[in-house]
Protein backbone atom coordinates (compact mmCIF):
# COMPACT_ATOMS: atom_id res chain seq x y z
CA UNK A 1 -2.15 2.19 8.20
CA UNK A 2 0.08 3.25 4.63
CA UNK A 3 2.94 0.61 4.73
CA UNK A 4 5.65 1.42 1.96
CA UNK A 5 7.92 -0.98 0.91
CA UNK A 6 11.02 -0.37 -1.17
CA UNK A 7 13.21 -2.40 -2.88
CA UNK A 8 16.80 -1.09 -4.29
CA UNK A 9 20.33 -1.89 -5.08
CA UNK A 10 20.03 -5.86 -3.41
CA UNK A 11 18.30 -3.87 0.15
CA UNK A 12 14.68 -3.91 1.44
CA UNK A 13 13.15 -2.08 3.67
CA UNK A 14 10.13 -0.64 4.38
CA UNK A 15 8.05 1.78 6.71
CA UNK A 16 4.51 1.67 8.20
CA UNK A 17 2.32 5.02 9.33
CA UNK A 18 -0.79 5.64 10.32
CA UNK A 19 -2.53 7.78 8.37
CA UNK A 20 -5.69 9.83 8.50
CA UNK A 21 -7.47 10.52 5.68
CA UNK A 22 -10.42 13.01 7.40
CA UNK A 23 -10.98 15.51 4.61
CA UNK A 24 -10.39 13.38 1.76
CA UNK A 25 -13.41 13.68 -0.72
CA UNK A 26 -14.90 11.38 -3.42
CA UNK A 27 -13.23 13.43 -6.10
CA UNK A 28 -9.68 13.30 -4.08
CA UNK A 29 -7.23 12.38 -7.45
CA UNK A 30 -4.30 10.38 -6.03
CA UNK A 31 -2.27 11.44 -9.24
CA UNK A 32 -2.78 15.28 -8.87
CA UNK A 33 -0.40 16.89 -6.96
CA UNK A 34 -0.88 17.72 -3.29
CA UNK A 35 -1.96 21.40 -1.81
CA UNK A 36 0.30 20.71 1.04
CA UNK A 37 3.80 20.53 1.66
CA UNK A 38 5.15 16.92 1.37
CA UNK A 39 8.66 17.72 2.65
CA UNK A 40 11.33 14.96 2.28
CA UNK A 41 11.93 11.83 3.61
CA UNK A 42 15.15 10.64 5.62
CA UNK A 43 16.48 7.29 5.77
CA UNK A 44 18.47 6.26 8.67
């Protein structure tokens, strides 16, 4: 499960995914950029 919780302007909020990490390998950088498109994220 990836839960992100944000903080701005005097609001909180915050999402939970599940998330699958098959393919991920012991050399997997989380600060490198992704090969895949992240797209954007919408906020209701």
């Amino acid at each position: 499960m990836l839960r992100v919780e944000v903080e701005a302007r005097g609001q909180r909020g915050q999402l939970e995914q599940e998330f699958k990490a098959d393919g991920f390998g012991p050399n997997c950088d989380p600060n490198s950029k992704p090969s895949f498109p992240i797209g954007r994220i919408t906020t209701k």
